[in-house]
C-alpha atoms as a PDB file:
ATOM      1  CA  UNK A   1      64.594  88.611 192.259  1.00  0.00           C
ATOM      2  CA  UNK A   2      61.931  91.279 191.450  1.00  0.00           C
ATOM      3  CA  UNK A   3      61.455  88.952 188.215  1.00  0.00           C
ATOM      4  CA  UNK A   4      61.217  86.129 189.341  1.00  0.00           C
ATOM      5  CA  UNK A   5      58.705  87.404 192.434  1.00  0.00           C
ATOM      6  CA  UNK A   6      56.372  88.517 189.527  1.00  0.00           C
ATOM      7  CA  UNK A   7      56.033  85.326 187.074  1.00  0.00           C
ATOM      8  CA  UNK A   8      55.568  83.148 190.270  1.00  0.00           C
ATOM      9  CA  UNK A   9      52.914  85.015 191.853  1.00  0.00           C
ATOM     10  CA  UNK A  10      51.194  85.398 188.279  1.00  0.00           C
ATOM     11  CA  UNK A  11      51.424  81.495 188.286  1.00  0.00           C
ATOM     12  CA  UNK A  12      49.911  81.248 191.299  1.00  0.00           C
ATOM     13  CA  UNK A  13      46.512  83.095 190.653  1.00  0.00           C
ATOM     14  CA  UNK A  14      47.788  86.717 191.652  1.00  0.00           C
ATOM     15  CA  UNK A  15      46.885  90.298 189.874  1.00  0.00           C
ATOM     16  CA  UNK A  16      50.351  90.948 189.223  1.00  0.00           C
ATOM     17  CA  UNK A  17      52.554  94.559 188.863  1.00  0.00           C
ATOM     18  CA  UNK A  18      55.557  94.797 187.643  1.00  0.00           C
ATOM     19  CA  UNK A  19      57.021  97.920 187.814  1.00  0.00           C
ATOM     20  CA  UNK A  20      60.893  99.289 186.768  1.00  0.00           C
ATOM     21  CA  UNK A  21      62.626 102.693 187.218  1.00  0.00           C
ATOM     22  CA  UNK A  22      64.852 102.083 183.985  1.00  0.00           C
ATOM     23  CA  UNK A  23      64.007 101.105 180.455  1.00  0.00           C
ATOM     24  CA  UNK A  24      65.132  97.569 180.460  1.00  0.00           C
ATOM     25  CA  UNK A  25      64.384  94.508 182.672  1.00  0.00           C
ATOM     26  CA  UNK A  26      67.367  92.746 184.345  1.00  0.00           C
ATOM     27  CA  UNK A  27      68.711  94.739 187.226  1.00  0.00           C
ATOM     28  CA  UNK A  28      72.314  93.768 188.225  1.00  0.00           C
ATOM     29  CA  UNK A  29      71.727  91.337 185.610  1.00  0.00           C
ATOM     30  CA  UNK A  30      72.498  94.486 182.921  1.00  0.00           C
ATOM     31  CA  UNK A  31      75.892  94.938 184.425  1.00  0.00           C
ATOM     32  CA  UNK A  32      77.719  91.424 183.685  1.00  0.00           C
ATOM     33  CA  UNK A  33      79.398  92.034 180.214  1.00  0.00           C
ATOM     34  CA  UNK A  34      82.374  89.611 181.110  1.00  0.00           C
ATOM     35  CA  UNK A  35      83.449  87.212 179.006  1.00  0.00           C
ATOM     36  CA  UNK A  36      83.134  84.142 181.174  1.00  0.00           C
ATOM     37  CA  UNK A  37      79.482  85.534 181.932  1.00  0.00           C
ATOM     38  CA  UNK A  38      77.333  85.003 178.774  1.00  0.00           C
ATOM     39  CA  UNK A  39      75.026  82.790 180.212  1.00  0.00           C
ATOM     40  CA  UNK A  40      73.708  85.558 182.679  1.00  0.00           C
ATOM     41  CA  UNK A  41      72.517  87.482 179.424  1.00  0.00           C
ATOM     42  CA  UNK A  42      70.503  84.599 178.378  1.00  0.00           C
ATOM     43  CA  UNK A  43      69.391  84.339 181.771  1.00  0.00           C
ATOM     44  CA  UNK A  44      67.794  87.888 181.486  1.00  0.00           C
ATOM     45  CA  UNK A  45      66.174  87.015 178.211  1.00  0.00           C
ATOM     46  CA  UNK A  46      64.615  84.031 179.768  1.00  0.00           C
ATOM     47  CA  UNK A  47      63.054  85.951 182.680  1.00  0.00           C
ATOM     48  CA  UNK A  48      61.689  88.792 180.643  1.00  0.00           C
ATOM     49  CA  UNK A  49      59.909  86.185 178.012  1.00  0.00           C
ATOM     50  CA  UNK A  50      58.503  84.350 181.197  1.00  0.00           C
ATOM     51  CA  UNK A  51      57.318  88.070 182.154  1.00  0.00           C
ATOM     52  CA  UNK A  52      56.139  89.344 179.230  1.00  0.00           C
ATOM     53  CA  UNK A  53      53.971  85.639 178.810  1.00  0.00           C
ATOM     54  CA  UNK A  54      52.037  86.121 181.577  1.00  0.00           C
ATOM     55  CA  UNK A  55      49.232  88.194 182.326  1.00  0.00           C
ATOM     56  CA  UNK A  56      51.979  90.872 184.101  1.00  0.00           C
ATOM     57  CA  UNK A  57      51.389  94.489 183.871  1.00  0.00           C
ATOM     58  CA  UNK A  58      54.652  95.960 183.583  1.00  0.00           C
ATOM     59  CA  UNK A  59      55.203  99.114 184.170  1.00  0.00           C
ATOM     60  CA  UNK A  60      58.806 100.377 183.008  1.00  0.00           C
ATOM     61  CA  UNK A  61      60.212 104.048 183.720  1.00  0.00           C
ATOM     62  CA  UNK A  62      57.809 104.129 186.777  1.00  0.00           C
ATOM     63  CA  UNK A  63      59.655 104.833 189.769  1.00  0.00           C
ATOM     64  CA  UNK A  64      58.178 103.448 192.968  1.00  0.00           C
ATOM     65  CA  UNK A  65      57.490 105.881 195.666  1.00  0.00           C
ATOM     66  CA  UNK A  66      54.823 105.834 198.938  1.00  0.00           C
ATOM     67  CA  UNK A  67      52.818 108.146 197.221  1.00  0.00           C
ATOM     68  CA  UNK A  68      52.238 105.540 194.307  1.00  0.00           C
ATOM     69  CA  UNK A  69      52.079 103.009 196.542  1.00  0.00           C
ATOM     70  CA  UNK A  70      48.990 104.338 197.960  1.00  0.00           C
ATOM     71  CA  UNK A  71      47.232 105.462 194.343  1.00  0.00           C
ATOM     72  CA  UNK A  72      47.364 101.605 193.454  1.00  0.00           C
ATOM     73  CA  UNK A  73      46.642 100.409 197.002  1.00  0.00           C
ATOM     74  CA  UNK A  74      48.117  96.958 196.625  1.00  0.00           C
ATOM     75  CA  UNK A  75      47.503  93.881 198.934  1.00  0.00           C
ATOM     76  CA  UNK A  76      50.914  92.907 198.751  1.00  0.00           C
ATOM     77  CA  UNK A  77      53.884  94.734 198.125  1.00  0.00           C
ATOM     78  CA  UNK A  78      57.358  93.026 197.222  1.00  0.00           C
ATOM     79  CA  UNK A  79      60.446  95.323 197.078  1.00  0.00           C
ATOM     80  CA  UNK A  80      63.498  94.476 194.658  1.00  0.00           C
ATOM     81  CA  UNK A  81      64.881  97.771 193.985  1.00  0.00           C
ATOM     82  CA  UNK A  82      68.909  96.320 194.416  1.00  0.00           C
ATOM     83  CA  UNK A  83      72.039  97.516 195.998  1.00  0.00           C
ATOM     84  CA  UNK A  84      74.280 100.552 195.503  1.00  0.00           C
ATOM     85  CA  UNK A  85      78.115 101.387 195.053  1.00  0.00           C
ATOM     86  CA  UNK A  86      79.820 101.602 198.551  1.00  0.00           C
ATOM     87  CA  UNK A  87      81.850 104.696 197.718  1.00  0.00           C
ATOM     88  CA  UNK A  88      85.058 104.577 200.126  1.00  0.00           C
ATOM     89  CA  UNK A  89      86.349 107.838 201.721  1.00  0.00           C
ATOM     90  CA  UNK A  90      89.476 108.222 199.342  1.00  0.00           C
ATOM     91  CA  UNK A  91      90.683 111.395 198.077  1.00  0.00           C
ATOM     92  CA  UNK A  92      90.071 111.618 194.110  1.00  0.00           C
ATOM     93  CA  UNK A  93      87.535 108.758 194.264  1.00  0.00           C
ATOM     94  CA  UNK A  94      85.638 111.030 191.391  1.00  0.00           C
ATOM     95  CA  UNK A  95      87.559 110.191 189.424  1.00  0.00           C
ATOM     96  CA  UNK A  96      87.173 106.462 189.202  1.00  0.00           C
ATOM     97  CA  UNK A  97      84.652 104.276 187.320  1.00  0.00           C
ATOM     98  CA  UNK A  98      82.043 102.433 189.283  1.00  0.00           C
ATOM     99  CA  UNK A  99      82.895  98.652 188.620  1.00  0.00           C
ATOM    100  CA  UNK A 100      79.456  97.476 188.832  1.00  0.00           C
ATOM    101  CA  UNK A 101      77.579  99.813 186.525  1.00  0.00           C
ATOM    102  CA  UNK A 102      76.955 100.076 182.768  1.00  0.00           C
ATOM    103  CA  UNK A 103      80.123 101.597 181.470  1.00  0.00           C
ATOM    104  CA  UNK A 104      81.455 102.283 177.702  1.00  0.00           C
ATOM    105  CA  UNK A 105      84.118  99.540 177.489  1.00  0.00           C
ATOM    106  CA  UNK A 106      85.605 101.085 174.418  1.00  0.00           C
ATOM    107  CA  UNK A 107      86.355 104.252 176.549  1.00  0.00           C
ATOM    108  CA  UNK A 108      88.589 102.176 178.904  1.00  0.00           C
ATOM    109  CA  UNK A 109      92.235 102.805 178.635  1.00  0.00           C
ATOM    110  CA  UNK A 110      94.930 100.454 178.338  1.00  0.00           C
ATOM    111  CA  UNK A 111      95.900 101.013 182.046  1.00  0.00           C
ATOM    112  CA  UNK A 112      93.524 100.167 183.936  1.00  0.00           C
ATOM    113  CA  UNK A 113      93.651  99.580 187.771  1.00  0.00           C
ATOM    114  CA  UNK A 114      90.803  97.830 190.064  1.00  0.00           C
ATOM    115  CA  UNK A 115      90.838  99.127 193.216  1.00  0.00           C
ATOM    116  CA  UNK A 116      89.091  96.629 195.588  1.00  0.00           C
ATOM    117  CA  UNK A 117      89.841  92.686 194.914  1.00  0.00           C
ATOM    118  CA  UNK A 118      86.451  90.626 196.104  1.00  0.00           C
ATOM    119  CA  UNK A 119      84.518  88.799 193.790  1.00  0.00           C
ATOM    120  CA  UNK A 120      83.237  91.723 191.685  1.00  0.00           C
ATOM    121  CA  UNK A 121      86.366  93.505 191.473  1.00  0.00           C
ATOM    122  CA  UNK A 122      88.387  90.070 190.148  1.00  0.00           C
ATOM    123  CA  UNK A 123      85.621  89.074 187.792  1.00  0.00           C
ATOM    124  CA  UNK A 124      86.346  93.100 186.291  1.00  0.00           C
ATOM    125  CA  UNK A 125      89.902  92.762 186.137  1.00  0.00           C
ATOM    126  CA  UNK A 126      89.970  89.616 184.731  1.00  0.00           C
ATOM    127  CA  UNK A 127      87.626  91.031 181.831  1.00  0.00           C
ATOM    128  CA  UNK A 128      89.716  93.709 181.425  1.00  0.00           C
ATOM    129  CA  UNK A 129      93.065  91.628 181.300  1.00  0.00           C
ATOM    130  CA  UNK A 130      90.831  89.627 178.269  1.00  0.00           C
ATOM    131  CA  UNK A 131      90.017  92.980 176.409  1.00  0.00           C
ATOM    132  CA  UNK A 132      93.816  93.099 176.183  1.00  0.00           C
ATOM    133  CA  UNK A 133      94.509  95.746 179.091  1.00  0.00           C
ATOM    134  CA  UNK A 134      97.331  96.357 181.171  1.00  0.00           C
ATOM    135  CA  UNK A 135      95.267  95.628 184.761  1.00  0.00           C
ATOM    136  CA  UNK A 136      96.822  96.107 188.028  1.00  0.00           C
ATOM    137  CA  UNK A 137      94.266  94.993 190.761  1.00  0.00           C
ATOM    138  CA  UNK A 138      94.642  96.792 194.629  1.00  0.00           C
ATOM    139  CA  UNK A 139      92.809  94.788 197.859  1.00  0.00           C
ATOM    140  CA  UNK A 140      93.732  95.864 201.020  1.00  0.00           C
ATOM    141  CA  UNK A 141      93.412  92.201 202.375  1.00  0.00           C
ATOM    142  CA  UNK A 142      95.551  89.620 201.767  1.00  0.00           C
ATOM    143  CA  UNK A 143      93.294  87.392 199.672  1.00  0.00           C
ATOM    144  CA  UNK A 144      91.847  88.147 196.597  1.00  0.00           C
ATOM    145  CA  UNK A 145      88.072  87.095 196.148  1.00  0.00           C
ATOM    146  CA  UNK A 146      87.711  86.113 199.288  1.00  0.00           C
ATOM    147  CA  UNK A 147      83.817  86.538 198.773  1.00  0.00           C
ATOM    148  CA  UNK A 148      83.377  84.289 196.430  1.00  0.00           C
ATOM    149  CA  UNK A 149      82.586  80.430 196.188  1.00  0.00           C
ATOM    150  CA  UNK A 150      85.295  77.978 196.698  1.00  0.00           C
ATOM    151  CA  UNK A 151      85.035  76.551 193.350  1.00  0.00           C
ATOM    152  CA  UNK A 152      84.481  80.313 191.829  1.00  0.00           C
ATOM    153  CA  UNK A 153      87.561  81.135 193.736  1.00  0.00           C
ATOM    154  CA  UNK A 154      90.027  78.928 192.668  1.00  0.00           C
ATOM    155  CA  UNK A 155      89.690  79.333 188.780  1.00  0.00           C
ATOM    156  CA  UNK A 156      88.602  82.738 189.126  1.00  0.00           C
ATOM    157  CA  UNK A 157      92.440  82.959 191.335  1.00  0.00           C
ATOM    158  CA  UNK A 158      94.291  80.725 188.880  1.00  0.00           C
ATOM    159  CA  UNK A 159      93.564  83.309 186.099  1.00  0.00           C
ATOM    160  CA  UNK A 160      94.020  86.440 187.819  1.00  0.00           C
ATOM    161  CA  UNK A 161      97.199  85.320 188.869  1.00  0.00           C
ATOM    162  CA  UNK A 162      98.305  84.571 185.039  1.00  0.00           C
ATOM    163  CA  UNK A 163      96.839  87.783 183.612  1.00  0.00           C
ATOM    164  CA  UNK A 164      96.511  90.692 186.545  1.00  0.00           C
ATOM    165  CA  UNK A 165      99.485  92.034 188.411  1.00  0.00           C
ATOM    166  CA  UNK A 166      97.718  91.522 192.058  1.00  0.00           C
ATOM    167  CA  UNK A 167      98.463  94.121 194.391  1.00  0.00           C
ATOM    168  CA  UNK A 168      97.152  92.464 198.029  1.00  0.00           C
ATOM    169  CA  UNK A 169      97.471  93.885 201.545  1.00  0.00           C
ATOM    170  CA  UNK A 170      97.880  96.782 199.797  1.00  0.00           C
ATOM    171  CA  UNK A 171      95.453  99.832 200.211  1.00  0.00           C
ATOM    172  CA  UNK A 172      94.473 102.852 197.910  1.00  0.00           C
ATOM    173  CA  UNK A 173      94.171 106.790 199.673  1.00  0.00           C
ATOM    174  CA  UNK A 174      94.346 108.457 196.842  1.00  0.00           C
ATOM    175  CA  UNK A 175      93.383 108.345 192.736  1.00  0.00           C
ATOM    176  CA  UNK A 176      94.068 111.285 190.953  1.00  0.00           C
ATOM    177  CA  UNK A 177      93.507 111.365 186.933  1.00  0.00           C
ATOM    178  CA  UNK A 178      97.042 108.925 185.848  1.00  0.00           C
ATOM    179  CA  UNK A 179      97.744 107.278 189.050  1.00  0.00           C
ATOM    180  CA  UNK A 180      96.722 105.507 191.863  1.00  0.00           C
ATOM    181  CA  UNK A 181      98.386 105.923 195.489  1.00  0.00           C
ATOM    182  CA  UNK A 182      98.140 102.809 197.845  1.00  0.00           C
ATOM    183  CA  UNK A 183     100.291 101.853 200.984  1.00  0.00           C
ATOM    184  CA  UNK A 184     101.038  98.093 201.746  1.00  0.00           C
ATOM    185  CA  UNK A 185     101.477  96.346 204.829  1.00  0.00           C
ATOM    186  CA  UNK A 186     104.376  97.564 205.920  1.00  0.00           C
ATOM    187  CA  UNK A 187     103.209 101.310 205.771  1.00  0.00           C
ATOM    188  CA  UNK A 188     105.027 101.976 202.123  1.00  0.00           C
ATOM    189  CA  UNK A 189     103.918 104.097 199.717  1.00  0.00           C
ATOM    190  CA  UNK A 190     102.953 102.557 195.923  1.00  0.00           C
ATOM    191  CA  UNK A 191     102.215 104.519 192.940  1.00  0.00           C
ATOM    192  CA  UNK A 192     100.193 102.716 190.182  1.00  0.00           C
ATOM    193  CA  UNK A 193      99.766 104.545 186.410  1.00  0.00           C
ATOM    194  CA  UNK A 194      96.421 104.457 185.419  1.00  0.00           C
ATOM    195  CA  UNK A 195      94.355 105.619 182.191  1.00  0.00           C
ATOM    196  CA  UNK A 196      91.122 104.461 183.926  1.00  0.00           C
ATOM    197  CA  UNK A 197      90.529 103.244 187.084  1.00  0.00           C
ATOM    198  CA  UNK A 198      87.581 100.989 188.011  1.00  0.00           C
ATOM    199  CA  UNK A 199      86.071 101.204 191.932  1.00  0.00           C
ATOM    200  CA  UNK A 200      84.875  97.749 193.278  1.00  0.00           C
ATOM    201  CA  UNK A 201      84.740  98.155 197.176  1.00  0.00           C
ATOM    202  CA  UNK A 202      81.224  96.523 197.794  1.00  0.00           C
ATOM    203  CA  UNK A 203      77.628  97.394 197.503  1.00  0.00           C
ATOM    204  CA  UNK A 204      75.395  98.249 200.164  1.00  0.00           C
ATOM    205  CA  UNK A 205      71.409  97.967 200.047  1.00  0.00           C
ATOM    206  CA  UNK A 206      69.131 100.829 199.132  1.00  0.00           C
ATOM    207  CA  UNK A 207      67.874 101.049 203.038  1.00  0.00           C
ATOM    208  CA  UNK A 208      66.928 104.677 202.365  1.00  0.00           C
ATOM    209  CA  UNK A 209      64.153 103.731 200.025  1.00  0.00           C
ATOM    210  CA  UNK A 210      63.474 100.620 201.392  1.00  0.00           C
ATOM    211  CA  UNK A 211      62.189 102.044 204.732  1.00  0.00           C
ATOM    212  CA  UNK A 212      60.362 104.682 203.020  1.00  0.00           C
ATOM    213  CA  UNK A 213      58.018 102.368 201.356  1.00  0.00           C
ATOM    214  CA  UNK A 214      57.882 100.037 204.669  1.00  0.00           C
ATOM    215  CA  UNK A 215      54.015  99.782 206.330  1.00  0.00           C
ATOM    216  CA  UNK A 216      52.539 101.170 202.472  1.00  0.00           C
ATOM    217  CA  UNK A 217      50.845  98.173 201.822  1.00  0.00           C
ATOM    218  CA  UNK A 218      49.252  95.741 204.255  1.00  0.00           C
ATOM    219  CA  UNK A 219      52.034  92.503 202.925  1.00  0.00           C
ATOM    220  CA  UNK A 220      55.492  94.168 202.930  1.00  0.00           C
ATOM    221  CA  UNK A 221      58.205  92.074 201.787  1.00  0.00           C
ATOM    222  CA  UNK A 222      62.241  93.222 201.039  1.00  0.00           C
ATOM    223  CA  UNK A 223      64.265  90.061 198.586  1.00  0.00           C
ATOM    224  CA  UNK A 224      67.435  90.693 196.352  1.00  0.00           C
ATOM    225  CA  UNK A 225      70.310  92.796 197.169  1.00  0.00           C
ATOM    226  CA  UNK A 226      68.344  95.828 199.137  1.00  0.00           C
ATOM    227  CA  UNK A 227      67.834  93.188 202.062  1.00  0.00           C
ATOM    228  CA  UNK A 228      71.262  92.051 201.774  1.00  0.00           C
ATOM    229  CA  UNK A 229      73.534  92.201 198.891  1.00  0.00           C
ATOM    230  CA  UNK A 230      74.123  88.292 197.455  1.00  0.00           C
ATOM    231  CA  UNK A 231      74.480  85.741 194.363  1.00  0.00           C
ATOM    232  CA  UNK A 232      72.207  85.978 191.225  1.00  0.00           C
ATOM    233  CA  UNK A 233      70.969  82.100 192.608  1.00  0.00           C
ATOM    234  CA  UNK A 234      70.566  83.692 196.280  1.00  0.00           C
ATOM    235  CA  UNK A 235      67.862  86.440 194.881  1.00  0.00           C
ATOM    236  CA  UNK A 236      65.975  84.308 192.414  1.00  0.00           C
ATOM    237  CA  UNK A 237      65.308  82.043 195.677  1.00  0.00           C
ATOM    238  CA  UNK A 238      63.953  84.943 197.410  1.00  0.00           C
ATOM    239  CA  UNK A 239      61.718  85.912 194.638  1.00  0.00           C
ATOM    240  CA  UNK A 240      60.091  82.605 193.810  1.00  0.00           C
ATOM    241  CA  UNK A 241      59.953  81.658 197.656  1.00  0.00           C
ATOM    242  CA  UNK A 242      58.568  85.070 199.042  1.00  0.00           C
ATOM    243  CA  UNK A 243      55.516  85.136 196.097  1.00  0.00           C
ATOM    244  CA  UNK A 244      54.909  81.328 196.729  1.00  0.00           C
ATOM    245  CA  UNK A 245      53.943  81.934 200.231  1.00  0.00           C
ATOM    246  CA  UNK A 246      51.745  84.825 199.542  1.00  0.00           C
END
């Protein structure tokens, strides 16, 4: 979103900033290495040629804070800084991998088990089933992906169903460093062995620092996942829409 808010306000006349806390451009973008995802790569390489075409001063490893804010005084201030990991209250949870953050797939063990079965956590445990694992996936509800798109959910369902052992209404307590404890519906206890287990229980937005930069800057705006976690389509709308009414 962040992006796109930049190469549409530079087409529209404005001074434009750019500025990024990490070394690469791409957000969330970064973190879809599935298989059936390639296109979002080339997505990323797209927006950062538009970006780095225009007359955009980007400013990477620069972490925005309200006492930046006020050194470069700007008229308008649009904040895409993303969502984090929702980490659930479950004993051992240290011990999982966050699902939706740059991880070393070749450290992955052949075990692996998702805990939390919406849209992010299938897409993972699908991937995982590709890269030849053993993948159990846990969702305490009784649907799997039941974020997702229609379409999106019915092939991304057909597949986990042929290559994931789906664990639903069933939900984890406890992970220690082999296995993972859940209890279904009916109040019984699981146990599921696990080399590595990979946490996918949702993302929340980065309200914290949102609200500490609110009121810095005369034209405060909030798009992407820190004003409410979304779709890749969803925050590329807010971008381009929020710097084409500036």
């Amino acid at each position: 979103g962040g992006m796109q808010a930049a190469i549409t306000a530079a087409d529209r006349g404005h001074e434009v900033v750019l500025c990024e806390k990490g070394t690469q451009l791409g957000g969330a973008l970064l973190y879809s290495k599935e298989y059936f995802k390639e296109d979002l790569g080339k997505l990323v390489d797209v927006l950062e040629r538009r970006v780095r075409s225009r007359p955009i001063e980007l400013m990477m490893e620069t972490e925005v804070t309200p006492e930046f804010v006020k050194e470069v005084f700007p008229d308008v201030l649009i904040v895409a800084v993303g969502a984090e990991p929702l980490i659930p209250p479950i004993s051992g949870v240290e011990f999982a991998v966050i699902a939706a953050s740059l991880y070393d797939e070749d450290a992955i063990g052949d075990r692996v088990v998702v805990v939390g079965g919406g849209q992010v956590g299938c897409e993972k445990a699908l991937h995982m089933a590709h890269l030849g694992k053993d993948v159990t996936l846990v969702e305490m509800l009784d649907t799997a992906a039941s974020d997702a798109s229609y379409l999106h959910w019915l092939a991304l369902t057909r597949e986990l169903e042929k290559n994931v052992t789906l664990e639903l209404g069933t939900k984890c307590f406890e992970i220690t460093g082999s296995v993972v404890y859940a209890r279904d519906q009916d109040d019984q206890e699981k146990c599921f062995p696990a080399d590595t287990v990979l946490l996918a229980t949702g993302m929340m937005s980065r309200t914290e620092l949102v609200e500490s930069l609110r009121g810095s800057a005369p034209d405060f705006s909030v798009i992407g996942d820190c004003y409410q976690p979304g779709t890749v389509l969803e925050a590329i709308q807010y971008g381009y829409f929020t710097a084409l009414n500036l």
